[in-house]
N, C-alpha and C. Protein backbone atom coordinates (compact mmCIF):
# COMPACT_ATOMS: atom_id res chain seq x y z
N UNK A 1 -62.22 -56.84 42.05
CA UNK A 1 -61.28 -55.73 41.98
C UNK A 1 -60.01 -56.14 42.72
N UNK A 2 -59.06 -55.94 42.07
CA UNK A 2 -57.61 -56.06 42.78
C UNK A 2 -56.98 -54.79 42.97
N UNK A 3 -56.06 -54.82 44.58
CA UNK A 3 -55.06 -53.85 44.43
C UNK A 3 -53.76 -53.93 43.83
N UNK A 4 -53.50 -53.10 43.16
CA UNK A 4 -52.05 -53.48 42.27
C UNK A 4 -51.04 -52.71 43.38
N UNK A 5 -51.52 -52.20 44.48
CA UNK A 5 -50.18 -50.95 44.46
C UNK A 5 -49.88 -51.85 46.14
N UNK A 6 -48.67 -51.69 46.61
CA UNK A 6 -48.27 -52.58 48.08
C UNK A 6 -49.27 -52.34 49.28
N UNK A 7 -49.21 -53.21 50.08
CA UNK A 7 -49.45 -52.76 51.64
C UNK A 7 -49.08 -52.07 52.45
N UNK A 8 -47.53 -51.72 51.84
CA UNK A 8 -46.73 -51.17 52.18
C UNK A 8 -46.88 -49.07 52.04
N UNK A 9 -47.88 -49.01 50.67
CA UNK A 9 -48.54 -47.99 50.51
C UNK A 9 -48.82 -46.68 51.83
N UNK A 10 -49.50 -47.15 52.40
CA UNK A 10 -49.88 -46.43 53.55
C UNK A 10 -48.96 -46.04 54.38
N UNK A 11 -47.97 -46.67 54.91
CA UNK A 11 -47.08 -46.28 56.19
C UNK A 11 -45.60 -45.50 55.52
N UNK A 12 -45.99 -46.31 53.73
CA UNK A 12 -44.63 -44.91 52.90
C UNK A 12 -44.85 -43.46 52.61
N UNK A 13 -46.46 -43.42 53.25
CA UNK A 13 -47.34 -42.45 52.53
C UNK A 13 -47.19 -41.40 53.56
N UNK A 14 -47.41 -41.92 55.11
CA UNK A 14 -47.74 -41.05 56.42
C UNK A 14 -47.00 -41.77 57.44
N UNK A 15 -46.69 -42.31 58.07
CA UNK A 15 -45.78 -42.83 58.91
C UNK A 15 -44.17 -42.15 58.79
N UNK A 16 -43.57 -43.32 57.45
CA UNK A 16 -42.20 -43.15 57.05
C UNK A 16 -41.74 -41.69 57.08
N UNK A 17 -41.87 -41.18 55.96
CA UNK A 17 -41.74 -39.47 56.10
C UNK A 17 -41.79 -38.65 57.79
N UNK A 18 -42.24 -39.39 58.34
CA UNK A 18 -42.27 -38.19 59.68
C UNK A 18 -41.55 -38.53 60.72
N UNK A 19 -41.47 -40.15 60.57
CA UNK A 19 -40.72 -40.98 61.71
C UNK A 19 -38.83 -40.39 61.31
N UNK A 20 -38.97 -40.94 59.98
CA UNK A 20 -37.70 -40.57 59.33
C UNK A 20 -37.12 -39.33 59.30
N UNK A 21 -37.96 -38.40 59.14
CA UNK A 21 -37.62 -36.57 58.94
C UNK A 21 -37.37 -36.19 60.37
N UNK A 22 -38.16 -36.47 61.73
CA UNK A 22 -38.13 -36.35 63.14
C UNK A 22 -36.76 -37.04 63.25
N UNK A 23 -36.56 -38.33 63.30
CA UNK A 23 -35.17 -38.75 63.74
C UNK A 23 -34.28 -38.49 63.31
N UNK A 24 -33.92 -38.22 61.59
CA UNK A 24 -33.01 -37.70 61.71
C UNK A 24 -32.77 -36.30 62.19
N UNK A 25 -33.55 -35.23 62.03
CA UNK A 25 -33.66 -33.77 62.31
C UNK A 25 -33.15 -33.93 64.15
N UNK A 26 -33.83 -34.71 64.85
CA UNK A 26 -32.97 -34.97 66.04
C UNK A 26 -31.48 -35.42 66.10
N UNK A 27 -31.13 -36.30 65.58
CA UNK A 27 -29.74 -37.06 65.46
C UNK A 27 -28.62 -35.21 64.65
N UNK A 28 -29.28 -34.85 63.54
CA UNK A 28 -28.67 -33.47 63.41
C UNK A 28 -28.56 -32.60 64.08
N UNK A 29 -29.79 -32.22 64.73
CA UNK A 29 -29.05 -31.62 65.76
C UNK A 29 -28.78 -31.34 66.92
N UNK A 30 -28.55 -32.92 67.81
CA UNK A 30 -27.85 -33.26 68.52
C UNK A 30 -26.36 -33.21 67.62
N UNK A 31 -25.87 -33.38 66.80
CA UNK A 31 -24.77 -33.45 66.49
C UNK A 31 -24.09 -31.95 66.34
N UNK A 32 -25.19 -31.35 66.29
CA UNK A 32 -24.39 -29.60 65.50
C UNK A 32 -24.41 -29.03 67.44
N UNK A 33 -25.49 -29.66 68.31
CA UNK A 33 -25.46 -28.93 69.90
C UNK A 33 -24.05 -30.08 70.03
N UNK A 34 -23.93 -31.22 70.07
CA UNK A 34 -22.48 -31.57 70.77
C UNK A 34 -20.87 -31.11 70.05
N UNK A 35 -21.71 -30.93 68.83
CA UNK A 35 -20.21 -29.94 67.63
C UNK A 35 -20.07 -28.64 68.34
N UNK A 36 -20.88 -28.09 68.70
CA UNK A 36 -21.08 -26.71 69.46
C UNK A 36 -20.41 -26.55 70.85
N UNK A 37 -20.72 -27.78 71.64
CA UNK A 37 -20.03 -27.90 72.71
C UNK A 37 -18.96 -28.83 72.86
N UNK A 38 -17.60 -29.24 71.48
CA UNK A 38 -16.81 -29.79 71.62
C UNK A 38 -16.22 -28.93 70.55
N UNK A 39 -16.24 -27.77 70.63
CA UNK A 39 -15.75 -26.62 70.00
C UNK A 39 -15.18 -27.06 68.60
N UNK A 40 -15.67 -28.20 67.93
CA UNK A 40 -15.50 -28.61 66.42
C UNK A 40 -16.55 -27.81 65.70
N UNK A 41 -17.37 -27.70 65.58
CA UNK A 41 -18.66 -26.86 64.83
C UNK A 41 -17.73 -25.46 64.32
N UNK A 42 -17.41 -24.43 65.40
CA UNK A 42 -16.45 -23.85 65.39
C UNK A 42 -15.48 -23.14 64.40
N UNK A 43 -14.57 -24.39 64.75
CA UNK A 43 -13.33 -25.02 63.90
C UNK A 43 -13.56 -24.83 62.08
N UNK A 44 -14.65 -25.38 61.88
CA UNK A 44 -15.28 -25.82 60.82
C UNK A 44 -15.54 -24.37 59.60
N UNK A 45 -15.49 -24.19 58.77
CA UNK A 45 -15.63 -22.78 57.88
C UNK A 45 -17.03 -23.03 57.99
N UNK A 46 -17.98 -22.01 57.34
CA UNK A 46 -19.16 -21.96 57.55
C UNK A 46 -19.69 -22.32 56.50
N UNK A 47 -19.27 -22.56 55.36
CA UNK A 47 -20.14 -23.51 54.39
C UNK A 47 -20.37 -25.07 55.29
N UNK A 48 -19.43 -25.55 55.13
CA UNK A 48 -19.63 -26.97 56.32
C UNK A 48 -20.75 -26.75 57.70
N UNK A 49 -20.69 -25.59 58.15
CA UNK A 49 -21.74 -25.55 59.74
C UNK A 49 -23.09 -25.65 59.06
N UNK A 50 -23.12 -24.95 57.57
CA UNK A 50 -24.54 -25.14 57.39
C UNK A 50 -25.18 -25.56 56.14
N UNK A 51 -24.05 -26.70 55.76
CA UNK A 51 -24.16 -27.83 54.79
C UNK A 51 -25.13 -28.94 55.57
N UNK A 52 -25.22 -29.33 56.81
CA UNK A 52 -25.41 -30.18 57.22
C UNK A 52 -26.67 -30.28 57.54
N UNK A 53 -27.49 -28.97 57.83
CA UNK A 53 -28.95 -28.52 58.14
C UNK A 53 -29.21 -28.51 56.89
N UNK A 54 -28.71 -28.14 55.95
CA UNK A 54 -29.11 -27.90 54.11
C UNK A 54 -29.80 -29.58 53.96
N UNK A 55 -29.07 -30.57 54.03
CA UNK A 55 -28.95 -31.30 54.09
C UNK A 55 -30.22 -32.11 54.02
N UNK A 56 -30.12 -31.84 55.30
CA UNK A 56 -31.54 -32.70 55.80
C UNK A 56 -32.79 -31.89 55.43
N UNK A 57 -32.56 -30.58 55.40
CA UNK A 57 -33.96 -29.84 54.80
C UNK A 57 -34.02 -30.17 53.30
N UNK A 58 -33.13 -30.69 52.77
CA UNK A 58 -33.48 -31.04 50.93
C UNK A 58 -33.57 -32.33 51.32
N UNK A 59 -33.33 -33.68 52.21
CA UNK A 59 -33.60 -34.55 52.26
C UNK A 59 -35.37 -34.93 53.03
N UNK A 60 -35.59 -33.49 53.72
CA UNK A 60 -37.10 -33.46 54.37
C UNK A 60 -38.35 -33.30 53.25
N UNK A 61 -37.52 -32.21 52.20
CA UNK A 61 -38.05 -31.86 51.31
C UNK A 61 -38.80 -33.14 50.48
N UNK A 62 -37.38 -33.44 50.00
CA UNK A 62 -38.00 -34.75 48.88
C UNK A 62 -38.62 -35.21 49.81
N UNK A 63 -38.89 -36.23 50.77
CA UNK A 63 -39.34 -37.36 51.54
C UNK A 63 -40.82 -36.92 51.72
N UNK A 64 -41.24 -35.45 51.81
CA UNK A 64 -42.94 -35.63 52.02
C UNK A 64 -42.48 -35.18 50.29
N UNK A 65 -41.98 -34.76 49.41
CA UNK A 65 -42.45 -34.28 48.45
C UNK A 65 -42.90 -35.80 47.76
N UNK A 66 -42.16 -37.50 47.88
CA UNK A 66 -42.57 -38.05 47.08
C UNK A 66 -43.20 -39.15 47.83
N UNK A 67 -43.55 -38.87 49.26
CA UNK A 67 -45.16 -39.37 50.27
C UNK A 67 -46.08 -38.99 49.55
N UNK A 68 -46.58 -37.58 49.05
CA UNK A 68 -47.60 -36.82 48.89
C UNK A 68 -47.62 -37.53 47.54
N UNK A 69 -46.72 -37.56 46.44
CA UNK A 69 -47.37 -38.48 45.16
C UNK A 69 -48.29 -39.64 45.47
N UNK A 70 -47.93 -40.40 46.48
CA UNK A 70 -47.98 -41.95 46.73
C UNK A 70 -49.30 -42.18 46.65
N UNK A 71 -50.43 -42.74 46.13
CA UNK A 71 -51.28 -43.17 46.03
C UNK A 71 -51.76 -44.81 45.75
N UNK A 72 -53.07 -45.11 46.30
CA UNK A 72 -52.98 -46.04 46.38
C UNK A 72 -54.03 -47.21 45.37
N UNK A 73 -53.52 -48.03 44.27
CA UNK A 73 -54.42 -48.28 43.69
C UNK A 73 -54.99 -49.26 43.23
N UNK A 74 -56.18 -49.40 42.87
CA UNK A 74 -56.90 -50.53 42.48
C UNK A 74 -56.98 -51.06 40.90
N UNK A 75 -57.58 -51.84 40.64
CA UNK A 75 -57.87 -52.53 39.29
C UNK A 75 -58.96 -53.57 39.08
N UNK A 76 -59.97 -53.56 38.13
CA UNK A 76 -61.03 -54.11 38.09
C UNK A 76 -61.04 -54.67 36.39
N UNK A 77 -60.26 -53.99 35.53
CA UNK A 77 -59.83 -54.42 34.27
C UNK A 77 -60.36 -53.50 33.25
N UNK A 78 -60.82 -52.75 33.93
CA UNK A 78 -61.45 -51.51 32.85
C UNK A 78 -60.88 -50.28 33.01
N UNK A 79 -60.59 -49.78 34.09
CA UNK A 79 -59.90 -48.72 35.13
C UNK A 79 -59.57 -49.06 36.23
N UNK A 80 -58.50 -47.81 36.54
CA UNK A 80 -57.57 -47.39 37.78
C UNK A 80 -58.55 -47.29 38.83
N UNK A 81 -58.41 -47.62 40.24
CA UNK A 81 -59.26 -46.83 41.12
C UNK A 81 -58.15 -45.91 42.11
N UNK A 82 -57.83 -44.68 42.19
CA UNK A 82 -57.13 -43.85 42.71
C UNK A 82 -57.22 -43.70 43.72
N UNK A 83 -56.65 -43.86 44.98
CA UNK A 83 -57.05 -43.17 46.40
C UNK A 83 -56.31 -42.43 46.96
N UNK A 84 -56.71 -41.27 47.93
CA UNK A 84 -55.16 -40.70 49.03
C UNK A 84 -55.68 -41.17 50.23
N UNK A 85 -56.54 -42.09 50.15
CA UNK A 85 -56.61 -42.64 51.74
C UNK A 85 -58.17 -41.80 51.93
N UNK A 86 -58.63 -40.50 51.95
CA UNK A 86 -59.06 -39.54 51.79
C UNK A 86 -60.68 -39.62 50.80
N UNK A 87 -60.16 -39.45 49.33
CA UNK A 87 -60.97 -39.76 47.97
C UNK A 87 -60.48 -40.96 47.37
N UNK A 88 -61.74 -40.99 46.25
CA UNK A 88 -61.18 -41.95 45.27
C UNK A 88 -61.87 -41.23 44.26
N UNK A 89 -60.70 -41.75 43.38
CA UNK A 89 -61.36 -41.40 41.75
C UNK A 89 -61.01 -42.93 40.76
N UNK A 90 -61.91 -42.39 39.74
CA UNK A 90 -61.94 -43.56 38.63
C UNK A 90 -61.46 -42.89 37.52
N UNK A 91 -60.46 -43.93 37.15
CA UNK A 91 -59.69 -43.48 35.70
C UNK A 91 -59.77 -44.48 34.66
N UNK A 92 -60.52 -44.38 33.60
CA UNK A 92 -60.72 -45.40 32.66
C UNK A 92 -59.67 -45.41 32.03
N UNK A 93 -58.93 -46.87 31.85
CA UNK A 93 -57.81 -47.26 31.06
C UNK A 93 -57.39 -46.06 29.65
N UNK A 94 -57.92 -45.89 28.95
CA UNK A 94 -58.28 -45.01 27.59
C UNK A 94 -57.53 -43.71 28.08
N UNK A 95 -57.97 -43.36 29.40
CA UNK A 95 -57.33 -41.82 29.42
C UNK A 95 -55.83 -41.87 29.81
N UNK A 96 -55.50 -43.11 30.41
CA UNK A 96 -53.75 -43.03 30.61
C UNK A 96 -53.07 -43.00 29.29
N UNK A 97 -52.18 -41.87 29.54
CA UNK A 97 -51.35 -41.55 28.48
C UNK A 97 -49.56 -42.62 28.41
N UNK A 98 -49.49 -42.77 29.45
CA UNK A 98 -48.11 -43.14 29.81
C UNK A 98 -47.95 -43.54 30.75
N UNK A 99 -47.15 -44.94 31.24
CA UNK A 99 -46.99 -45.35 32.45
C UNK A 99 -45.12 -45.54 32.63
N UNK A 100 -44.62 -45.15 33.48
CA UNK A 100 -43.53 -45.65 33.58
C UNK A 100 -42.91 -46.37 35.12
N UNK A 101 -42.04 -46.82 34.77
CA UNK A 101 -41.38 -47.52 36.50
C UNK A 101 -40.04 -47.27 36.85
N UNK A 102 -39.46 -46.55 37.99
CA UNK A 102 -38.29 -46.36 38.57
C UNK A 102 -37.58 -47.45 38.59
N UNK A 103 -36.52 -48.00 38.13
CA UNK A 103 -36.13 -49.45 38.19
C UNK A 103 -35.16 -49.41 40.06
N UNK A 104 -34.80 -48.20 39.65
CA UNK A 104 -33.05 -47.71 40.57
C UNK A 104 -33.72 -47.39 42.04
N UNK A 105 -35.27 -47.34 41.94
CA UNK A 105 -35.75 -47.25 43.51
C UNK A 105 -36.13 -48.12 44.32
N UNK A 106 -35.90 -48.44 45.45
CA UNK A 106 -36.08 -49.39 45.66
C UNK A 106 -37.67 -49.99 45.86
N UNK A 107 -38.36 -50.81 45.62
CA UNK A 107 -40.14 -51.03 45.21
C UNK A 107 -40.53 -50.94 44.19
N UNK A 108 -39.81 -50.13 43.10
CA UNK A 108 -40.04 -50.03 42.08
C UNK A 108 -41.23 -49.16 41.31
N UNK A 109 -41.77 -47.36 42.22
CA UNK A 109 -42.55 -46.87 41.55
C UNK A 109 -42.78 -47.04 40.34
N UNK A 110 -44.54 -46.76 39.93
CA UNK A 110 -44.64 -46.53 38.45
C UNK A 110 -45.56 -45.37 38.81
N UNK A 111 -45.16 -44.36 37.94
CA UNK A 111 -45.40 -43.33 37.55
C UNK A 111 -46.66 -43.28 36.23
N UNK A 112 -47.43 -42.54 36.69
CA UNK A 112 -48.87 -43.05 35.18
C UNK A 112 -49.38 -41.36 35.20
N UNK A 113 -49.00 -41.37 33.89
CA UNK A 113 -49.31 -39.77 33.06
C UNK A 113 -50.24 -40.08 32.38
N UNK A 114 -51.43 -39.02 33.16
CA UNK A 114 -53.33 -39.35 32.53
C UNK A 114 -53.21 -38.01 31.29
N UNK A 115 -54.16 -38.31 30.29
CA UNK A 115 -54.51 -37.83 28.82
C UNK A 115 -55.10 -36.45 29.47
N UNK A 116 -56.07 -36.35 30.88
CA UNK A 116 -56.72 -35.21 31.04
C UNK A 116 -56.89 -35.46 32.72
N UNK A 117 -56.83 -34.19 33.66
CA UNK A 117 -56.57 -34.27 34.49
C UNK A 117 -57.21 -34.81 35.55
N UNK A 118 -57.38 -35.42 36.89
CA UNK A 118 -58.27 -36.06 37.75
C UNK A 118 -58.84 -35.51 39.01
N UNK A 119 -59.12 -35.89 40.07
CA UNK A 119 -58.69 -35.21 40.85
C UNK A 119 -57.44 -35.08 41.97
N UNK A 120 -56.23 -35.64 41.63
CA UNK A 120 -55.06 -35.63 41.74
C UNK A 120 -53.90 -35.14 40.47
N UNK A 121 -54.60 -34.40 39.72
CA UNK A 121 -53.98 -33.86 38.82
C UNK A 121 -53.99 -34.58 37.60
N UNK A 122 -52.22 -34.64 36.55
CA UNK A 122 -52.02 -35.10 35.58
C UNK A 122 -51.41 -36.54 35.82
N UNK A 123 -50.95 -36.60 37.14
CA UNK A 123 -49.89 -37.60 37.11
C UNK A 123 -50.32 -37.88 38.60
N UNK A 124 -49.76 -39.35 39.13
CA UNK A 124 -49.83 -40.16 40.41
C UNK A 124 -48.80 -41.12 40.30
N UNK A 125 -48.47 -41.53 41.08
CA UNK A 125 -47.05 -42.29 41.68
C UNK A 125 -47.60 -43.64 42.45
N UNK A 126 -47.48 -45.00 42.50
CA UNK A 126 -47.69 -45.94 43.21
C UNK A 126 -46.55 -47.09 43.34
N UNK A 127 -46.60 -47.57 44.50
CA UNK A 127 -45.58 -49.01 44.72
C UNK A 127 -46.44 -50.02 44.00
N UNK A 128 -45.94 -50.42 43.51
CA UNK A 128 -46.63 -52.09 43.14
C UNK A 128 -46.10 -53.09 44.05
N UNK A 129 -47.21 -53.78 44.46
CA UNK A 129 -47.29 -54.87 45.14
C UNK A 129 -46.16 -56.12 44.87
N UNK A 130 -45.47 -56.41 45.49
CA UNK A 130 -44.21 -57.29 46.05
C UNK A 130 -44.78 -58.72 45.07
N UNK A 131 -43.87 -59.02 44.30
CA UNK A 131 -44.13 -60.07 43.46
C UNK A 131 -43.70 -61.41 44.37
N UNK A 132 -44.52 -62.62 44.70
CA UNK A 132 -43.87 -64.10 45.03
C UNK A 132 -42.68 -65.06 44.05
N UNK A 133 -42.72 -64.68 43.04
CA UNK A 133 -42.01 -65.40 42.32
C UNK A 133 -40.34 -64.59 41.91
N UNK A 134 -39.43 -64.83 41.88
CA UNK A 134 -37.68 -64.78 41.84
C UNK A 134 -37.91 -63.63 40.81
N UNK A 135 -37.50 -62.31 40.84
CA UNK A 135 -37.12 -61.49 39.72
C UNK A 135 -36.26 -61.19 40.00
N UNK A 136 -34.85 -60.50 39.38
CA UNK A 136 -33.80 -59.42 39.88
C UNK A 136 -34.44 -58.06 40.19
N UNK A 137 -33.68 -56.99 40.26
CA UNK A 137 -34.31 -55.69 40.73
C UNK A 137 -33.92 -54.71 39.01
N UNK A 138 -33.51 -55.03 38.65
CA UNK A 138 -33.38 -54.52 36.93
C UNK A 138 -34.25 -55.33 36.17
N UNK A 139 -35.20 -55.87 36.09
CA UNK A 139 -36.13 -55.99 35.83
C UNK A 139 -37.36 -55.52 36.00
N UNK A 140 -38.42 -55.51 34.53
CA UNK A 140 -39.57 -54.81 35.21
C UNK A 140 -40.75 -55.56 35.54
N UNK A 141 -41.10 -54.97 36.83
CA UNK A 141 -42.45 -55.63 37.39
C UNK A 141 -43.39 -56.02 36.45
N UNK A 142 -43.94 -57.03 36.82
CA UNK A 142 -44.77 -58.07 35.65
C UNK A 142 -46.46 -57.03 36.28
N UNK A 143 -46.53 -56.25 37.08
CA UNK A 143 -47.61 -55.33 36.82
C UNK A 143 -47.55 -54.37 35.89
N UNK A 144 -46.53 -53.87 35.18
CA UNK A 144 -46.34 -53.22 34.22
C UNK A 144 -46.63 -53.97 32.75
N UNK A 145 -46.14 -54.80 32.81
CA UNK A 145 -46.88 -55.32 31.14
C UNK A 145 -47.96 -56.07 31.70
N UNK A 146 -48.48 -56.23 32.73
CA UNK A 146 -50.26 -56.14 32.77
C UNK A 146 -51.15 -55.26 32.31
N UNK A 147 -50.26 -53.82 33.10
CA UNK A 147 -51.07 -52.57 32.88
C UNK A 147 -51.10 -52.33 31.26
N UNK A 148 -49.54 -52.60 30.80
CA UNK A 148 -49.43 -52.14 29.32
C UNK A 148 -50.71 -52.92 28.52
N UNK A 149 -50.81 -53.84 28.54
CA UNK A 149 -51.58 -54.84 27.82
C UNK A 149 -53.17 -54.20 27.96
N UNK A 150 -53.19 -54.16 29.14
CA UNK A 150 -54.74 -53.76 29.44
C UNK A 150 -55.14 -52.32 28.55
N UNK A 151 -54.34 -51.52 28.85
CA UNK A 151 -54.38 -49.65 28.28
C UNK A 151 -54.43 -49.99 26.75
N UNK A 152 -53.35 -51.11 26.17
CA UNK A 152 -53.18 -51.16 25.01
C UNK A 152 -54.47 -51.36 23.99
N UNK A 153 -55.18 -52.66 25.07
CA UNK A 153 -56.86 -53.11 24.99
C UNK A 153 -57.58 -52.24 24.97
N UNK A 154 -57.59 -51.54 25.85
CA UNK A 154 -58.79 -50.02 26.13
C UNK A 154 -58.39 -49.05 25.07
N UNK A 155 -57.43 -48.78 24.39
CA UNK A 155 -57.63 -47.84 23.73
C UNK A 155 -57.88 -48.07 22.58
N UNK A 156 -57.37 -49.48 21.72
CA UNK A 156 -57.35 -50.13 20.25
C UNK A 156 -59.38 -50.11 20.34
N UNK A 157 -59.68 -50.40 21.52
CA UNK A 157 -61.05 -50.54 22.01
C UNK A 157 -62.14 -49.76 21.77
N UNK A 158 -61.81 -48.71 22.29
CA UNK A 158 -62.21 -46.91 22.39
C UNK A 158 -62.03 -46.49 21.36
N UNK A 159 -60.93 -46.78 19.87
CA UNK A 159 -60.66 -46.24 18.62
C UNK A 159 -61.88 -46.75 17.96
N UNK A 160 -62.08 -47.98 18.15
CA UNK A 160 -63.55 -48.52 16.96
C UNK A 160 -64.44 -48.22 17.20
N UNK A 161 -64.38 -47.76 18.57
CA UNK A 161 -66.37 -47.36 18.76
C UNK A 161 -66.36 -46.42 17.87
């Protein structure tokens, strides 16, 4: 069994999100208490005083909203093995409906839309594991036309039985 999804998995999952959401939420507002006491905050109309808390609460938002997708996963050549650290589930190749990959993020999520639901729902989110060999970043990860190939197998597969 191989893992397809990074090492990096885990600490984007529970670490990052909290280290990141805490420091900046400090650095904000330290900035709005020293805006406060350098009478600029003030100054400022009040869309601007509370653009800046908006801010970081839609930037807190997304950051656990796309931790909590992050899962972590395996491959044995027949099926997915799913984890949140927590459970695991097994997803036989046949039931993925759709896989896709973020090119514009950086790691390059792929996104995999299952035929019927799991116990993480319809859909799960994973990093794929850091390739050794030279690609650009507009290119797609050579785990993706693995996966394609394999699903393509399992289902042409699953039609003849």
């Amino acid at each position: 069994m191989r893992t397809l999804s990074s090492i990096f998995t885990f600490p984007t999952k529970y670490i990052f999100p909290v280290v990141s959401v805490l420091a900046i939420g400090v650095a904000v507002f330290h900035f709005m208490d020293y805006a406060k006491l350098s009478q600029m905050i003030e100054m400022q109309p009040m869309p601007i005083r509370i653009l800046i808390p908006v801010v970081w609460l839609v930037g807190t938002i997304y950051a656990f909203w796309f931790a909590y997708q992050l899962k972590r996963v395996r491959f044995d050549g027949t099926a997915l093995y799913v984890s949140n650290y927590r459970q695991e589930c097994r997803i036989p190749l046949a039931d993925i409906d759709q896989i896709s990959e973020r090119r514009w993020i950086k790691g390059h999520p792929v996104r995999v839309l299952l035929r019927q639901p799991c116990d993480f729902g319809t859909d799960f989110t994973f990093i794929p594991a850091p390739v050794t060999s030279f690609s650009f970043s507009w290119n797609e990860h050579p785990i993706m036309a693995e996966l394609r190939g394999a699903i393509l197998a399992a289902k042409s597969s699953s039609r003849l039985r």
